[in-house]
Protein backbone atom coordinates (compact mmCIF):
# COMPACT_ATOMS: atom_id res chain seq x y z
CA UNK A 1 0.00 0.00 0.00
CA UNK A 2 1.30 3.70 -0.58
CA UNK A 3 2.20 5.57 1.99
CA UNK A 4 0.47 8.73 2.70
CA UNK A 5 3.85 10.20 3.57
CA UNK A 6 4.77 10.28 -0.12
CA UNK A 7 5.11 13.66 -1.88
CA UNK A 8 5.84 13.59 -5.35
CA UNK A 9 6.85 16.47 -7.67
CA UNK A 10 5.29 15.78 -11.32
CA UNK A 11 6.91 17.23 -14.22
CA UNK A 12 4.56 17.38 -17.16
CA UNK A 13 2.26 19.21 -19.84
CA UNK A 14 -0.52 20.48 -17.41
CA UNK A 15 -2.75 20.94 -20.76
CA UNK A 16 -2.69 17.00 -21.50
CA UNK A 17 -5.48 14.72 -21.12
CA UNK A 18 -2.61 12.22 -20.60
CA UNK A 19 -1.22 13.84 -18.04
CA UNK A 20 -4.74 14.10 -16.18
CA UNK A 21 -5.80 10.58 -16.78
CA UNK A 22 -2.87 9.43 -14.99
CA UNK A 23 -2.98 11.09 -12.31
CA UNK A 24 -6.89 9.90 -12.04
CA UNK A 25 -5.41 6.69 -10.95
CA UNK A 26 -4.08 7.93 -7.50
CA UNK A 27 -7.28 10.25 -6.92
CA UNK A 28 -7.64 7.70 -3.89
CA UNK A 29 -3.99 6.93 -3.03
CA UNK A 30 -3.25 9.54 -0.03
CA UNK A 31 -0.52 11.02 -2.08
CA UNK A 32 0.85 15.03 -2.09
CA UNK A 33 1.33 15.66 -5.88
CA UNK A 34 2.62 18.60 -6.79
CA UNK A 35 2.80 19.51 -10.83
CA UNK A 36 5.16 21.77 -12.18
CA UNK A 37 4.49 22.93 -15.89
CA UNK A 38 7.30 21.22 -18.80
CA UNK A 39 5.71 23.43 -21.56
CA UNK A 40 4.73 27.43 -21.62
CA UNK A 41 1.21 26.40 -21.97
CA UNK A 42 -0.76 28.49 -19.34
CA UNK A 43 -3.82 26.37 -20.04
CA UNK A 44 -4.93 23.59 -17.14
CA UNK A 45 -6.80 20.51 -18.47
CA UNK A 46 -10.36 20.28 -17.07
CA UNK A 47 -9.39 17.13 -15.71
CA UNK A 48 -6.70 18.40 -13.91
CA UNK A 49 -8.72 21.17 -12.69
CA UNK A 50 -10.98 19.25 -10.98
CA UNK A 51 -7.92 17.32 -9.04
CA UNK A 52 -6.85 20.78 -8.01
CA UNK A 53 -10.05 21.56 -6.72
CA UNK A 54 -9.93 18.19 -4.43
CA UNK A 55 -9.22 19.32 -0.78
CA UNK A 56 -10.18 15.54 1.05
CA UNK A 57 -7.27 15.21 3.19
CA UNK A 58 -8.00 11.40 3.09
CA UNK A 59 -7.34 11.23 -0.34
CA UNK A 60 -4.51 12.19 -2.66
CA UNK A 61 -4.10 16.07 -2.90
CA UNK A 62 -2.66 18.00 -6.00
CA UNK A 63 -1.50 21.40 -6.16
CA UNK A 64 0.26 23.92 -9.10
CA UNK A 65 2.88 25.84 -8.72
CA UNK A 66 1.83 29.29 -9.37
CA UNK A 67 5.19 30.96 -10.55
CA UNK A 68 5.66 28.38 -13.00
CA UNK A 69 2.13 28.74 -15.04
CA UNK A 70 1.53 32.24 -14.73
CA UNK A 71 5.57 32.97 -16.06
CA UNK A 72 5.65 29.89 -18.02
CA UNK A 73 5.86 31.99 -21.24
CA UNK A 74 9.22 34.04 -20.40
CA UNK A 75 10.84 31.34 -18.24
CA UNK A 76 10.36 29.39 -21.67
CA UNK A 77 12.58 32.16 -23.22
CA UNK A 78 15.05 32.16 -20.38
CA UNK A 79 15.50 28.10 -20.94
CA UNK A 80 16.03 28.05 -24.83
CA UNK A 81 18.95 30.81 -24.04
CA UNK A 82 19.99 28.93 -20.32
CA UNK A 83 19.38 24.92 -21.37
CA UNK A 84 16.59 25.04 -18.65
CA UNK A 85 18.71 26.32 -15.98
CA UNK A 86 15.20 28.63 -14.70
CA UNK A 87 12.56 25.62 -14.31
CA UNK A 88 15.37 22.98 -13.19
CA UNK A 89 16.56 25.96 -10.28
CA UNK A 90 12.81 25.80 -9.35
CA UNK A 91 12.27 21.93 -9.55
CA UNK A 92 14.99 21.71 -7.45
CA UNK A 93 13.62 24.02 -4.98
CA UNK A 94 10.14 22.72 -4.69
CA UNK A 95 11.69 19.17 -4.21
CA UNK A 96 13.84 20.40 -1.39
CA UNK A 97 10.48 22.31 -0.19
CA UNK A 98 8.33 19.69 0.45
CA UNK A 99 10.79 17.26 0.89
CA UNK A 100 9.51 15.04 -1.98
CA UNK A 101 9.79 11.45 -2.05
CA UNK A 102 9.73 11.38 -5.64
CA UNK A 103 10.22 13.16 -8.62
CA UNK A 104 8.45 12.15 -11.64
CA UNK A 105 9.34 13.45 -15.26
CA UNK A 106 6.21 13.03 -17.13
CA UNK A 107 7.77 12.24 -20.78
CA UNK A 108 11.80 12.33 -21.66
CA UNK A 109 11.60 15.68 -23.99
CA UNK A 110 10.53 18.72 -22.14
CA UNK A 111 9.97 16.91 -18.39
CA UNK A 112 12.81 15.15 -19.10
CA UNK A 113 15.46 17.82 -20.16
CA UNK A 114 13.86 19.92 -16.86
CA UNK A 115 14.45 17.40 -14.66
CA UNK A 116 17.70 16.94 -15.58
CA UNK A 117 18.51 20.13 -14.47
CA UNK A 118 17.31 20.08 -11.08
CA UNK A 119 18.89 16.73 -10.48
CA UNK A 120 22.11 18.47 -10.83
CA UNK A 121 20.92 21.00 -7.98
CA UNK A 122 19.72 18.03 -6.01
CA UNK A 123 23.15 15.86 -6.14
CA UNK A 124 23.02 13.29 -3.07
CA UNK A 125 19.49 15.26 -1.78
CA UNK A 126 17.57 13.29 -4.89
CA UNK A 127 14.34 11.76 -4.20
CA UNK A 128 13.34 8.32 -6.06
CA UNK A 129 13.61 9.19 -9.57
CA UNK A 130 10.60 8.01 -12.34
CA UNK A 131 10.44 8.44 -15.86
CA UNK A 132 7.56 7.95 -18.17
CA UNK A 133 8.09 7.25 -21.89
CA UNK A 134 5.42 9.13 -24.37
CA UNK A 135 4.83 8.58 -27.97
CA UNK A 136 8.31 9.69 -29.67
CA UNK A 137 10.45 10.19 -26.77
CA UNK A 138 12.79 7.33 -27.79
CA UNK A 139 11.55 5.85 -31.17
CA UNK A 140 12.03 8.86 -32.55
CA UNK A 141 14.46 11.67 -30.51
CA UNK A 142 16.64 8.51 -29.77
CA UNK A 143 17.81 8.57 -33.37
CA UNK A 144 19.55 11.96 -33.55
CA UNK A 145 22.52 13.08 -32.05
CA UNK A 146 21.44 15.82 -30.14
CA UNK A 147 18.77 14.92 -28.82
CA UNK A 148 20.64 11.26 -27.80
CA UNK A 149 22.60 13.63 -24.68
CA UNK A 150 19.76 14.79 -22.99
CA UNK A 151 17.91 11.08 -23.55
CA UNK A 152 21.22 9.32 -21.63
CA UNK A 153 21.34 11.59 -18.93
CA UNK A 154 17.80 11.69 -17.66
CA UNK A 155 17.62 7.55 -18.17
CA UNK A 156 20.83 7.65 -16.53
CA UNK A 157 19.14 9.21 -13.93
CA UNK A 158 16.31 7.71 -13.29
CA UNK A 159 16.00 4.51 -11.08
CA UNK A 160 12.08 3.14 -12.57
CA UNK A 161 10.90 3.84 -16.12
CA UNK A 162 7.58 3.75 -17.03
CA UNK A 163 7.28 2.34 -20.90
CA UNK A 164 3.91 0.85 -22.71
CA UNK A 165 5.66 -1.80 -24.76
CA UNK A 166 9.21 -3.54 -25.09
CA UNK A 167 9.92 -1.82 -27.72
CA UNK A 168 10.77 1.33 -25.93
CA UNK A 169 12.81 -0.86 -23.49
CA UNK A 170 15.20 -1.81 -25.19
CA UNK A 171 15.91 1.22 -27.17
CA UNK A 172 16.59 2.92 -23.43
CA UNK A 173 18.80 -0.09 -21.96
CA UNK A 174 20.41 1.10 -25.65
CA UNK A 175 20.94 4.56 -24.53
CA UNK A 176 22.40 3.55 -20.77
CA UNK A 177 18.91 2.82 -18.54
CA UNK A 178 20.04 0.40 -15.85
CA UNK A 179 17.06 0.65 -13.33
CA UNK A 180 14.10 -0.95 -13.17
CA UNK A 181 11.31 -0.96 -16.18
CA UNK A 182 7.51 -1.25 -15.45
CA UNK A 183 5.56 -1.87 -18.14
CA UNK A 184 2.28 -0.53 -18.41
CA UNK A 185 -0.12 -1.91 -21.48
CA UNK A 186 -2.10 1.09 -20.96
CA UNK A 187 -1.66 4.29 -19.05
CA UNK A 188 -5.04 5.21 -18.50
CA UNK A 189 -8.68 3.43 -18.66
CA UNK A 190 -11.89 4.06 -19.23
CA UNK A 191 -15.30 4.21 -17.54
CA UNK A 192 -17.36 1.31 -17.45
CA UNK A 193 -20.13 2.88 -18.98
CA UNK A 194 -17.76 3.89 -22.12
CA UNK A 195 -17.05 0.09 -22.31
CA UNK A 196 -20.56 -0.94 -23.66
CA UNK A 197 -21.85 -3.34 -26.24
CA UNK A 198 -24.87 -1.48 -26.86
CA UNK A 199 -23.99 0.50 -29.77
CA UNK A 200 -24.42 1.07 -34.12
CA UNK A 201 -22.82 -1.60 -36.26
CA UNK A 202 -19.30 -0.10 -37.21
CA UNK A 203 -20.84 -1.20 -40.66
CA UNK A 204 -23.70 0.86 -40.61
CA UNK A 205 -21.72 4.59 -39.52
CA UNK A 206 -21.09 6.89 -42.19
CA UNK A 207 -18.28 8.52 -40.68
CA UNK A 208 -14.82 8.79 -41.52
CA UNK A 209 -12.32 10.09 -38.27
CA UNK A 210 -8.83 10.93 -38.93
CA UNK A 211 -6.53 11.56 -36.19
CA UNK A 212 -5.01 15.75 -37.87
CA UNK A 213 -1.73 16.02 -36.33
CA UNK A 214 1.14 17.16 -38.72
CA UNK A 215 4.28 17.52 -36.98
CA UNK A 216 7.62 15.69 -37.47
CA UNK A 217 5.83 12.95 -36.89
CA UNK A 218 2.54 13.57 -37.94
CA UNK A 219 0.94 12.51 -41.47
CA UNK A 220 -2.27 13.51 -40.97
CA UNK A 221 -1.38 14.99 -45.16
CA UNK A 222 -1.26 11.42 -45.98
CA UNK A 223 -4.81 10.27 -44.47
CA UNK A 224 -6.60 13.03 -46.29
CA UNK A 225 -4.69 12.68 -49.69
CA UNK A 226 -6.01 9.01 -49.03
CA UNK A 227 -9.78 10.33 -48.68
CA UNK A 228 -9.01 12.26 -52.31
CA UNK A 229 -7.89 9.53 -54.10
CA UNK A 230 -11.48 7.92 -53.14
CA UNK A 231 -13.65 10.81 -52.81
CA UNK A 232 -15.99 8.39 -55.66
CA UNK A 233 -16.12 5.63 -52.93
CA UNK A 234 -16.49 7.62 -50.10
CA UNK A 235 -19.49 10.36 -51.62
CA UNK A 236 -21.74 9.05 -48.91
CA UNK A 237 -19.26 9.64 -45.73
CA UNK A 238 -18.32 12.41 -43.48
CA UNK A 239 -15.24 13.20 -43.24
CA UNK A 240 -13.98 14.46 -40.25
CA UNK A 241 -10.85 15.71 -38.64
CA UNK A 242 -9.94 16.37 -34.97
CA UNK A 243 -6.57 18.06 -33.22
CA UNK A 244 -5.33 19.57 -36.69
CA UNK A 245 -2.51 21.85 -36.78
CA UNK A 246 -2.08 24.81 -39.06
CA UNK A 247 -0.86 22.94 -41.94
CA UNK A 248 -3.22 20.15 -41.83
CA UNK A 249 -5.88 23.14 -41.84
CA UNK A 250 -4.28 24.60 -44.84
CA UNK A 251 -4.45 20.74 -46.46
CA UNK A 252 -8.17 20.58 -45.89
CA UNK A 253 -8.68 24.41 -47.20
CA UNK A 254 -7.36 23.50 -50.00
CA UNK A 255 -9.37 20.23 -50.73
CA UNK A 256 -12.38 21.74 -49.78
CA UNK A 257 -11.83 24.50 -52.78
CA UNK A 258 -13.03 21.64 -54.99
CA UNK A 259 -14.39 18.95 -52.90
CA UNK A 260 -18.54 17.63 -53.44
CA UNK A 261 -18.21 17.31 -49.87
CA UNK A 262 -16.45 18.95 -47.55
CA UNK A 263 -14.45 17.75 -44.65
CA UNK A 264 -15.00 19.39 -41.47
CA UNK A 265 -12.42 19.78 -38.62
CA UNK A 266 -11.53 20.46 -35.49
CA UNK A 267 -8.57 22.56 -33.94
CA UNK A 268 -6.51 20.79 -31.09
CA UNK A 269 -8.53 21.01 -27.90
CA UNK A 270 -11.67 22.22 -29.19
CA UNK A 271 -13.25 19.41 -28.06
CA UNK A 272 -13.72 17.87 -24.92
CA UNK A 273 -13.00 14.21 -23.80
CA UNK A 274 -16.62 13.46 -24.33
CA UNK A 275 -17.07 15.36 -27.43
CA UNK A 276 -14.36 13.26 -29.26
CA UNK A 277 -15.69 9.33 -27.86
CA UNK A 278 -18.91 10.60 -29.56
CA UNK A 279 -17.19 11.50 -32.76
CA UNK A 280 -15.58 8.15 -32.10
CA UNK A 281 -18.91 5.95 -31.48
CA UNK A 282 -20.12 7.93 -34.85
CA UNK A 283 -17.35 6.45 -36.88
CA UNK A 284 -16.88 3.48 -39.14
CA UNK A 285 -13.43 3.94 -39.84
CA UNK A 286 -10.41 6.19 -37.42
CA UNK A 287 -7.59 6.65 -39.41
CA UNK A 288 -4.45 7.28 -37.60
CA UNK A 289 -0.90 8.10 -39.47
CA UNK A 290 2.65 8.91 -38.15
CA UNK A 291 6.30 8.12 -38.49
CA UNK A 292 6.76 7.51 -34.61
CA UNK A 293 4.18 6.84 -31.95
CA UNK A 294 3.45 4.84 -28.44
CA UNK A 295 0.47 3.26 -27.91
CA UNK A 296 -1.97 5.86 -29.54
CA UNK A 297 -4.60 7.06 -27.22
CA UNK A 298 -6.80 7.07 -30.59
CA UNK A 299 -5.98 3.94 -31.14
CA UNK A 300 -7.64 2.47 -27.64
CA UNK A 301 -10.28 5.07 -28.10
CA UNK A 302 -10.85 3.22 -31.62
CA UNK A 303 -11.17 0.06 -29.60
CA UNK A 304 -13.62 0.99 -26.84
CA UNK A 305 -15.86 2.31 -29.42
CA UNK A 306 -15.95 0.15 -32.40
CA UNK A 307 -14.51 2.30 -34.62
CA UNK A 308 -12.40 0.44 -37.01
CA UNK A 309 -9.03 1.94 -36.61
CA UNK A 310 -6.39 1.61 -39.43
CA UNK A 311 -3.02 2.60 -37.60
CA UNK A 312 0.52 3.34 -38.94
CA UNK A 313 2.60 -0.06 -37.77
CA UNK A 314 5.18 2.77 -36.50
CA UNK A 315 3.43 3.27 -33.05
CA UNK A 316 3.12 0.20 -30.40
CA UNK A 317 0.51 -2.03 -31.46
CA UNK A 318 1.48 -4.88 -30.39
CA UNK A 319 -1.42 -6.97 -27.91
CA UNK A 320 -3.63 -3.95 -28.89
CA UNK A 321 -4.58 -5.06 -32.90
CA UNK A 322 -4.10 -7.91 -35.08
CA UNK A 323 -3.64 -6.83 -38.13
CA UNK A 324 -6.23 -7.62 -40.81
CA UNK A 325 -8.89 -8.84 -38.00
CA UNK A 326 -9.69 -6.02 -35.28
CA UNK A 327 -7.62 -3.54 -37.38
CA UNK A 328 -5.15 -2.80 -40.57
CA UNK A 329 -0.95 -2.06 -39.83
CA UNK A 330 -0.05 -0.07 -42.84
CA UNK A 331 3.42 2.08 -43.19
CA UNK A 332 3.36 6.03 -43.48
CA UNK A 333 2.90 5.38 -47.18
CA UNK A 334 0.08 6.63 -49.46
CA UNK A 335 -0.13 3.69 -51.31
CA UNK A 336 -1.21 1.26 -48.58
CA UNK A 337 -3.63 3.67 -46.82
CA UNK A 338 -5.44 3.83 -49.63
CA UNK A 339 -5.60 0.12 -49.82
CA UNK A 340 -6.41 0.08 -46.38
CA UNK A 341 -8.91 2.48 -46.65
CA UNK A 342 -10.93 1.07 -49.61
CA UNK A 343 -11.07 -2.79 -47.99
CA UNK A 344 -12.24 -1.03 -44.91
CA UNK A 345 -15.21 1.31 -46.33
CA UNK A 346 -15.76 -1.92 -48.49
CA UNK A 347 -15.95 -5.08 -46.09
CA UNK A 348 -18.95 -4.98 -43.64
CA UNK A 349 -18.17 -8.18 -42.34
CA UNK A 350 -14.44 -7.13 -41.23
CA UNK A 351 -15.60 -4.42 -39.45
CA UNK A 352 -18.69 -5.53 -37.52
CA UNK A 353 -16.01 -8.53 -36.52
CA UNK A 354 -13.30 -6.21 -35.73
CA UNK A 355 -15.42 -4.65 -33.29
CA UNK A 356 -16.63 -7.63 -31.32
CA UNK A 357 -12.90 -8.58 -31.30
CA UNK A 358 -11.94 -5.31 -29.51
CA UNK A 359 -15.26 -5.14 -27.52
CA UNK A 360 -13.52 -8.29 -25.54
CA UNK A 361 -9.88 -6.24 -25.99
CA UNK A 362 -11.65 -2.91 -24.20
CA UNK A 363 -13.60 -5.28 -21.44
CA UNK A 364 -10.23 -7.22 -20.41
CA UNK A 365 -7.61 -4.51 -20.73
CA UNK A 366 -9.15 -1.02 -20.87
CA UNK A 367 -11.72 -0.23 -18.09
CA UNK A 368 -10.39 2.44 -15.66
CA UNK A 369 -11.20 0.08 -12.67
CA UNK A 370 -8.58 -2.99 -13.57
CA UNK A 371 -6.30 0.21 -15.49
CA UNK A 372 -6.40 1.98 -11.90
CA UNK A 373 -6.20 -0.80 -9.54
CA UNK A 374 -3.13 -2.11 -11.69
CA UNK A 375 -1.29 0.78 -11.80
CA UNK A 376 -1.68 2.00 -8.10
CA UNK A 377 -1.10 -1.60 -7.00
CA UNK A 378 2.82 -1.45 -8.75
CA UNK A 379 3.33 0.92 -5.92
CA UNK A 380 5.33 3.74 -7.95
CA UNK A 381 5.59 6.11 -5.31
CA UNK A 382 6.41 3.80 -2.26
């Protein structure tokens, strides 16, 4: 059981619904967190928000560090000048503050290059050291030189690594990890309620979800080139796309100039965690394309709601899809989307099956009950 004693410092993107749906996990743990911003994003997750709000001393408390939101945006500036001298100075204090038990670095790139820093304050004074692996952290930043320093000192540093598949693992014993891994299928779950049977045939949806990021990893380009190479096959679809960036909006502008029907999306966080499972439970087909990924959190959304996901095989599928049955593994390429894409507007029968298959999936691996109890029964802050 976790000690009430334990006060952990939580490096991380206080905007992310990742971020917040961890820390769900621990709402009834007994623990102090305290979360100090990686990014300059002022903005506070509503899910995160409502932890703050949470003053039951019987259960676990969270609390944000003022300085560090409200002058996130010039202490940003001071770091790109300093190598995050500013926020690791401050890290270091807070840890030394409350006397943490634990410091927690949220994902290798921004928490990760912060935390660094204030270990260097800290010297012999360090607290237990975590690290969680997100998306590209390794897959990707791992392969370039200067982003390989910063990777070997924090994994250096850090005595348990949180990492959602093997793949991950090895890649950081690779760049000097010698503590201990945990290895956490999934993150986060989700409520019982969103784990139903009770909904429309995947076959009978006539909407089209594609995940918009385009980033240097992000293809997002590629999924809707897909949707123009079959705009005769898919006249009778939506076409929808959430958490674009500006130049997958300029993508869609310019298909829409000459498009029958137009595709309609949706800037990143202009919709709510419920707003996007009901896009989800609308669709017949999520689309999801990238160079470098984790375990997609559209993917397992595509899973709980029987939306037929067709995933890039660069992101960590493994025990989540089998290719061809609950889902389709293409590469970043054009060429196989498309393929993908056609069989699955075209076959009814894969995709009503596919969604049985991850009905079973979602009910065995992804409810926030057996997610939660898992993850707060590894004891990482003990």
């Amino acid at each position: 059981m976790i000690t009430k004693q334990a006060a952990v410092v939580v490096v991380c993107m206080i905007d992310s619904v990742h971020t917040a749906r961890w820390l769900e996990n621990f709402r009834d743990q007994g623990i102090n967190f305290h979360l100090f911003p990686s990014t300059p994003n002022r903005r506070v997750h509503p899910q995160i928000r409502e932890l703050l709000k949470n003053s039951d001393q019987n259960r676990s408390r969270f609390f944000l560090n003022p300085l560090a939101r409200w002058f996130a945006i010039p202490m940003w500036f001071a770091d790109i000048v300093l190598g995050n001298r500013v926020r690791g100075y401050l890290v270091s204090r807070m840890v030394r503050r409350i006397e943490a038990t634990h410091l927690h670095a949220m994902e290798l790139n921004h928490a990760g290059k912060i935390s660094v820093r204030a270990l260097k304050k800290l010297d012999l004074q360090r607290p237990k050291v975590i690290s969680t692996v997100w998306g590209s952290d390794i897959f990707w930043f791992g392969r370039f030189a200067k982003h390989q320093g910063y990777l070997t000192e924090i994994l250096k540093g850090t005595d348990l690594l949180i990492s959602e598949c093997t793949r991950d693992q090895e890649l950081a014993k690779n760049l000097g990890f010698r503590g201990e891994f945990a290895k956490s299928e999934s993150l986060f779950g989700f409520a019982d309620s969103q784990i139903r049977n009770e909904r429309t045939k995947t076959s009978e949806r006539n909407l089209i979800l594609i995940k918009g990021y385009e980033s240097f990893v992000g293809r997002a380009s590629i999924a809707i080139k897909a949707v123009e190479t079959l705009s005769k096959e898919l006249e009778k679809y939506e076409i929808h796309v959430y958490s674009t960036t500006g130049k997958t909006r300029r993508v869609i502008r310019k298909y829409n100039k000459n498009a029958k029907r137009r595709i309609i999306y949706y800037k990143k966080n202009s919709l709510s965690s419920t707003q996007m499972l009901e896009l989800f439970e609308r669709a017949r087909i999520h689309i999801g394309i990238s160079l470098s990924d984790g375990v997609p959190a559209s993917m397992l959304e595509s899973i709980v709601t029987g939306a037929f996901p067709i995933q890039s095989n660069t992101a960590c599928c493994n025990g989540w899809l089998i290719n061809h049955k609950s889902g389709l593994l293409v590469s970043p390429e054009l060429v196989e989307v498309v393929e993908a894409l056609a069989l699955a507007v075209q076959d009814d029968d894969l995709v009503d099956s596919a969604m049985a298959i991850n009905h079973q999936t979602a009910v065995a691996k992804l409810s926030h009950t057996i997610v939660a109890n898992r993850i707060s029964g590894m004891n990482f802050y003990q």
